[in-house]
PDB file of N, CA and C in Angstrom:
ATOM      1  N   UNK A   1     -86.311 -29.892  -1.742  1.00  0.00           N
ATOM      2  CA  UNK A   1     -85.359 -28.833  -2.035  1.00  0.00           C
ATOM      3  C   UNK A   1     -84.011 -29.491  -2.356  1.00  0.00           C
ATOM      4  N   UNK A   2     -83.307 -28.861  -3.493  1.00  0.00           N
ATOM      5  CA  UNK A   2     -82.147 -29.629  -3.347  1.00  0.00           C
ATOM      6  C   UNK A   2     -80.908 -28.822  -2.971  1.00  0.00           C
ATOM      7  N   UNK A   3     -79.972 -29.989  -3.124  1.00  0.00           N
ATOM      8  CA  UNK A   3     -78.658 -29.470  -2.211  1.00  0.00           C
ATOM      9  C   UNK A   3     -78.136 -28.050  -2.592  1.00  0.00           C
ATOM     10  N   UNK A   4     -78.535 -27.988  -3.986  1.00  0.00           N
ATOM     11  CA  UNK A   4     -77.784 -26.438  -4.265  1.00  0.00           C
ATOM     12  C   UNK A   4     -78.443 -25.208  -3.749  1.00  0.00           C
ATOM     13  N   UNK A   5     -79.733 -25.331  -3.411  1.00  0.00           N
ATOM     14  CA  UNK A   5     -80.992 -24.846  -2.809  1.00  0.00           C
ATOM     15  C   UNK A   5     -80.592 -24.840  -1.241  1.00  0.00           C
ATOM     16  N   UNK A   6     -80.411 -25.277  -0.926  1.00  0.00           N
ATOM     17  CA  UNK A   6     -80.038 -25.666   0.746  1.00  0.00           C
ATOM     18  C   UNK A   6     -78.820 -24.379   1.085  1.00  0.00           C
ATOM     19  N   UNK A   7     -78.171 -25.134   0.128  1.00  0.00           N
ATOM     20  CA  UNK A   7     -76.913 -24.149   0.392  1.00  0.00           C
ATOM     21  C   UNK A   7     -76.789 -23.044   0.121  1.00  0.00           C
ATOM     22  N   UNK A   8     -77.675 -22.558  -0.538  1.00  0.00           N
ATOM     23  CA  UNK A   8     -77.536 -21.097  -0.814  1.00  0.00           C
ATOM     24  C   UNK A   8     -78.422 -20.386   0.168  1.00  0.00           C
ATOM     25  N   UNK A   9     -79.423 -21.267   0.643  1.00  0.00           N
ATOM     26  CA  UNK A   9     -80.435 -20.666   2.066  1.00  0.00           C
ATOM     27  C   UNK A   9     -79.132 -20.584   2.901  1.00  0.00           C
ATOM     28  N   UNK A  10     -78.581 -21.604   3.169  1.00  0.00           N
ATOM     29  CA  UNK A  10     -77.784 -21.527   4.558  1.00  0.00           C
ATOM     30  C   UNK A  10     -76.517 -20.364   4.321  1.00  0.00           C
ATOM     31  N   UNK A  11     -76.229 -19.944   2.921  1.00  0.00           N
ATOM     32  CA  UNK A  11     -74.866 -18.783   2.952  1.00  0.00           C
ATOM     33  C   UNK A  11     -75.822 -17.622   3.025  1.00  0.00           C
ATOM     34  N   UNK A  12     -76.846 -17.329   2.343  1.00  0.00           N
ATOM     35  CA  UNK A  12     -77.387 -15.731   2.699  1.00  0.00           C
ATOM     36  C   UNK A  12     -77.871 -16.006   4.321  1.00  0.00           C
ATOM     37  N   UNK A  13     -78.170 -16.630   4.701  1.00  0.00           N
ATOM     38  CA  UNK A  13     -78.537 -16.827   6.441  1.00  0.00           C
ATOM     39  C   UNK A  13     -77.179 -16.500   6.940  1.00  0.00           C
ATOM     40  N   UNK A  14     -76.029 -17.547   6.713  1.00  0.00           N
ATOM     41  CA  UNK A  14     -74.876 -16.659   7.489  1.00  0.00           C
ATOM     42  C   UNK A  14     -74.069 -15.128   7.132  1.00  0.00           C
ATOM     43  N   UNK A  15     -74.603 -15.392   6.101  1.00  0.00           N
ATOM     44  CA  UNK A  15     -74.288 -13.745   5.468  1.00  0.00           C
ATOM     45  C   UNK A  15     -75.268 -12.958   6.018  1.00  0.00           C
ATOM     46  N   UNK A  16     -76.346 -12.633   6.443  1.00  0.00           N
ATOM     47  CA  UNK A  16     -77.411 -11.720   7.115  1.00  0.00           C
ATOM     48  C   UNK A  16     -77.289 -11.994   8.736  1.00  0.00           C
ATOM     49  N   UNK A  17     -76.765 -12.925   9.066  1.00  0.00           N
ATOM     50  CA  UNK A  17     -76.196 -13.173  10.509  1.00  0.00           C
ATOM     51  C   UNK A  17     -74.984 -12.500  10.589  1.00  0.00           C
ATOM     52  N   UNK A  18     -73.962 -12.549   9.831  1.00  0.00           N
ATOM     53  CA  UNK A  18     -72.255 -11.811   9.835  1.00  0.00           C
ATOM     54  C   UNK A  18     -72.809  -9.978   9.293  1.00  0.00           C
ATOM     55  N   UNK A  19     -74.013  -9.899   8.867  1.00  0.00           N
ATOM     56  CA  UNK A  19     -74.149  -8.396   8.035  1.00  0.00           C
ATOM     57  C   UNK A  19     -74.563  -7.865   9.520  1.00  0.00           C
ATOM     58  N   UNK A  20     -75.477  -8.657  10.135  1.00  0.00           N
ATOM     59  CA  UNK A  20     -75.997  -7.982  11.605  1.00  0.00           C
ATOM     60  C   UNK A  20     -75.301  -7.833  12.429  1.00  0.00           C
ATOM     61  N   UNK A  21     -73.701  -8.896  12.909  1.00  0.00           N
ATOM     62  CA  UNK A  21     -73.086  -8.525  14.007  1.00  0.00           C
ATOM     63  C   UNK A  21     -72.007  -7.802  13.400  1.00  0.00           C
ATOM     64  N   UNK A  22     -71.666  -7.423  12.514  1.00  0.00           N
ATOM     65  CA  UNK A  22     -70.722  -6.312  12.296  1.00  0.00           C
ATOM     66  C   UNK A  22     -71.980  -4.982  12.096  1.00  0.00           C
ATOM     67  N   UNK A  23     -72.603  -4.536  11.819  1.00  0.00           N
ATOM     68  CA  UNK A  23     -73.636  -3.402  12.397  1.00  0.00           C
ATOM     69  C   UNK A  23     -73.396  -2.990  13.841  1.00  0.00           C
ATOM     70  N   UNK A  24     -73.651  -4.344  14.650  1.00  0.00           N
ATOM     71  CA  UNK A  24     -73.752  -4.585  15.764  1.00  0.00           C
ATOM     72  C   UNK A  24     -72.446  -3.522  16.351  1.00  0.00           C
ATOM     73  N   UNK A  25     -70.761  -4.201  16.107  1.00  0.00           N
ATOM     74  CA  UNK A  25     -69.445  -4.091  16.300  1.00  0.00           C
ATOM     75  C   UNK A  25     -69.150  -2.794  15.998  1.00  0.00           C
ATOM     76  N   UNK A  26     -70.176  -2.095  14.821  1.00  0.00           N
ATOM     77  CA  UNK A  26     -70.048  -0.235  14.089  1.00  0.00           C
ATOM     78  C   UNK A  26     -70.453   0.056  14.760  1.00  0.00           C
ATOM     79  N   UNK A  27     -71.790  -0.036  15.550  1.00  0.00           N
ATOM     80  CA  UNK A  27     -72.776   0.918  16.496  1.00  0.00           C
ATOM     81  C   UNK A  27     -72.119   1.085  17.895  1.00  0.00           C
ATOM     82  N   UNK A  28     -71.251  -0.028  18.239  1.00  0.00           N
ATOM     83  CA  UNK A  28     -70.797  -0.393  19.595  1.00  0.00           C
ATOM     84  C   UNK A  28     -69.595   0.855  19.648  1.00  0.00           C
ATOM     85  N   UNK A  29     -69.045   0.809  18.515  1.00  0.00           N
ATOM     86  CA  UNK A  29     -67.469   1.352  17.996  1.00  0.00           C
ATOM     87  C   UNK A  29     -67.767   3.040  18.036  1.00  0.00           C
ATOM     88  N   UNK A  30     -69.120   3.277  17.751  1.00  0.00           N
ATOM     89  CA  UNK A  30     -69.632   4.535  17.278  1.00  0.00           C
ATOM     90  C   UNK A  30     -69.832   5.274  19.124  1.00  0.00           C
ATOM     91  N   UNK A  31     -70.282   4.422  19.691  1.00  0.00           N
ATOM     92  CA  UNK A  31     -70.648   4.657  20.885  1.00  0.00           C
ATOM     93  C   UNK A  31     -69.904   4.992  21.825  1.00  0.00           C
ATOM     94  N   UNK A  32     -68.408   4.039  21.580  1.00  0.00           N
ATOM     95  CA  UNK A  32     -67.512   3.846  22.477  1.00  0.00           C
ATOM     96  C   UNK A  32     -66.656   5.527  22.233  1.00  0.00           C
ATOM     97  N   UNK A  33     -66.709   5.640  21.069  1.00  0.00           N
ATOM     98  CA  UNK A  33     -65.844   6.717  20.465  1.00  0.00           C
ATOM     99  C   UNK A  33     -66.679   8.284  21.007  1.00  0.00           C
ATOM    100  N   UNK A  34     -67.992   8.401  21.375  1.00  0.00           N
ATOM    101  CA  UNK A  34     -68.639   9.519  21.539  1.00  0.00           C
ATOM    102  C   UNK A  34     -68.047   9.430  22.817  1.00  0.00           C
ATOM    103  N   UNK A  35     -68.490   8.540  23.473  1.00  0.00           N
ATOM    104  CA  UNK A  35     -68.230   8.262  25.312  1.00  0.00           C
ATOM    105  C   UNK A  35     -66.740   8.524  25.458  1.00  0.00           C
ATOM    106  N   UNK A  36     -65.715   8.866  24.594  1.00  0.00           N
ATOM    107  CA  UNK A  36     -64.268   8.928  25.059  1.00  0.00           C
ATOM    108  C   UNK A  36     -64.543  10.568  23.954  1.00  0.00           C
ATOM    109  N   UNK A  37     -65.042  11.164  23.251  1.00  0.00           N
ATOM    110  CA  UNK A  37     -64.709  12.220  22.716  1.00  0.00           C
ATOM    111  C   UNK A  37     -65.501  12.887  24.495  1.00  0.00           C
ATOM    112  N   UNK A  38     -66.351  13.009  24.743  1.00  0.00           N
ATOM    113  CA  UNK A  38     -67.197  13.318  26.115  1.00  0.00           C
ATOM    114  C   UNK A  38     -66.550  13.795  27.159  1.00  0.00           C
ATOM    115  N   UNK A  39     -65.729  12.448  27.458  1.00  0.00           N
ATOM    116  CA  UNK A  39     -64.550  12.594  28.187  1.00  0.00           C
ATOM    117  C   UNK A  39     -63.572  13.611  27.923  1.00  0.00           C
ATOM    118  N   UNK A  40     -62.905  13.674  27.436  1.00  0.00           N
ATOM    119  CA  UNK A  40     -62.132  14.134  26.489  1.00  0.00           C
ATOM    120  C   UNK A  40     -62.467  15.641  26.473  1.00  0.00           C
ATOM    121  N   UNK A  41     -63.533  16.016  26.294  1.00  0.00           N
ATOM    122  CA  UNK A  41     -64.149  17.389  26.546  1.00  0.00           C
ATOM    123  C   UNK A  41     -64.231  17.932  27.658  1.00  0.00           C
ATOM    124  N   UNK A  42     -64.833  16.710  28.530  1.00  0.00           N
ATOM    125  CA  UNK A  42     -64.732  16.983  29.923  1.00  0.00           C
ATOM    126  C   UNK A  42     -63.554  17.284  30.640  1.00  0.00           C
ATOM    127  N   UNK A  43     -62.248  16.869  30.417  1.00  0.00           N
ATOM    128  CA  UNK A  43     -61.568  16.659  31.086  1.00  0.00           C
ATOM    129  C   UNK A  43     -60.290  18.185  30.416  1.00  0.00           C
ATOM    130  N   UNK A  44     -60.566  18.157  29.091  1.00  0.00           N
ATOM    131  CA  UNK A  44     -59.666  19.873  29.046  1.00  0.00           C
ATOM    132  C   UNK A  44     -60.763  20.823  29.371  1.00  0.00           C
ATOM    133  N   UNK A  45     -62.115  20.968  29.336  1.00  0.00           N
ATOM    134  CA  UNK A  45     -62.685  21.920  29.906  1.00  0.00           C
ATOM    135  C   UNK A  45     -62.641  22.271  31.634  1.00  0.00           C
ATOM    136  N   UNK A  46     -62.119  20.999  32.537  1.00  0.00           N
ATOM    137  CA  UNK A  46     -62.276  21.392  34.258  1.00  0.00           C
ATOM    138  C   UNK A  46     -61.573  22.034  34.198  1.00  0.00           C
ATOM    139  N   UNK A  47     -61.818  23.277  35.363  1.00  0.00           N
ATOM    140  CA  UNK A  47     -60.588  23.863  35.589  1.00  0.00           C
ATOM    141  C   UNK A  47     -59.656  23.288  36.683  1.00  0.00           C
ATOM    142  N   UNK A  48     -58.427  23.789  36.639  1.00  0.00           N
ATOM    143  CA  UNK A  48     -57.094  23.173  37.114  1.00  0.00           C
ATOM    144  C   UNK A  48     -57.534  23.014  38.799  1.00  0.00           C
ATOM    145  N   UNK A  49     -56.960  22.241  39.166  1.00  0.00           N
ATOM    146  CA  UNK A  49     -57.602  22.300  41.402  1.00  0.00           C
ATOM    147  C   UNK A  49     -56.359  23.427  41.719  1.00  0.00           C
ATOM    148  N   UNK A  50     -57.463  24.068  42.657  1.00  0.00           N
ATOM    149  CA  UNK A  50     -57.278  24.659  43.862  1.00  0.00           C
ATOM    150  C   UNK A  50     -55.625  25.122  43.754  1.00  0.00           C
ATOM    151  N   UNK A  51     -54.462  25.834  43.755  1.00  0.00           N
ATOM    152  CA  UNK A  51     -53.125  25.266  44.099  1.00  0.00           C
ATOM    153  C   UNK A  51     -52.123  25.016  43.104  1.00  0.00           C
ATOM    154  N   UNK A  52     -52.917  24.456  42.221  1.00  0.00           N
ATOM    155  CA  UNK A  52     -52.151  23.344  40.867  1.00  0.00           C
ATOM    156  C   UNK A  52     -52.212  23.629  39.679  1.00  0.00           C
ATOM    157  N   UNK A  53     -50.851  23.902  39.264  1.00  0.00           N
ATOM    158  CA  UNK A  53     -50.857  24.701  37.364  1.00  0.00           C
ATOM    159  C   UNK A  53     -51.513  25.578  37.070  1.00  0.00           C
ATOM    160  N   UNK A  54     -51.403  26.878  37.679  1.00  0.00           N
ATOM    161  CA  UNK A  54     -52.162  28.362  37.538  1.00  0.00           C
ATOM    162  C   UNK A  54     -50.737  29.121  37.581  1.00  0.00           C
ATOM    163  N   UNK A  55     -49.748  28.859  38.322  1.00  0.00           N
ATOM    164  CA  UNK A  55     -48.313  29.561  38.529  1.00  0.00           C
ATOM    165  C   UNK A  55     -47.241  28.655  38.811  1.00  0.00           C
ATOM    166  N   UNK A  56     -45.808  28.761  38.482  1.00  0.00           N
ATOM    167  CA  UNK A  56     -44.707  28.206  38.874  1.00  0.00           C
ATOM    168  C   UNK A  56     -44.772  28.870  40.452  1.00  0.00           C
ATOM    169  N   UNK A  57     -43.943  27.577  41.058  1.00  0.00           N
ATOM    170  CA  UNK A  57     -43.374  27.839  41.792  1.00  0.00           C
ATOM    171  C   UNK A  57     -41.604  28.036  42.167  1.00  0.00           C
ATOM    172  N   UNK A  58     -41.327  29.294  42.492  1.00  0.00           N
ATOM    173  CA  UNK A  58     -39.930  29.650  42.226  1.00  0.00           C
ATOM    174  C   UNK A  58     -39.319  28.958  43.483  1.00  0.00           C
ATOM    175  N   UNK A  59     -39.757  28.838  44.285  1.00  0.00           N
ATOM    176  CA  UNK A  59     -39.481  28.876  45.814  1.00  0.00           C
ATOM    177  C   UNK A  59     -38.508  27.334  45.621  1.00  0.00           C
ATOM    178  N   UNK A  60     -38.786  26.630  45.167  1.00  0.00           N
ATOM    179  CA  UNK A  60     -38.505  24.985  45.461  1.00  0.00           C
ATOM    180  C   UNK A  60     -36.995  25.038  44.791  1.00  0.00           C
TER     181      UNK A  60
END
């Protein structure tokens, strides 16, 4: 095989190695972003505790 042969195995190899871990970095990114929209849902849907932000208090 020659050198120009070599080298073009070894750039589509790191190019299909760099195509897989950025997939990798989208899927991770995709994931991270559901798990904080989730949150996010969760946290304006609780209702307020017991006591807390339903009425002012005039008294104070």
């Amino acid at each position: 095989m020659s050198d120009i042969a070599a080298t073009a195995v070894a750039m589509k190899q790191a190019q299909t190695v760099h195509m897989t871990q950025l997939a990798m970095v989208k899927k991770q990114h995709e994931m991270d972003m559901s798990l904080i929209s989730m949150l996010t849902e969760a946290v304006q849907s609780a209702p307020a505790p017991e006591g807390m932000g339903t009425k002012v208090d005039k008294r104070a």
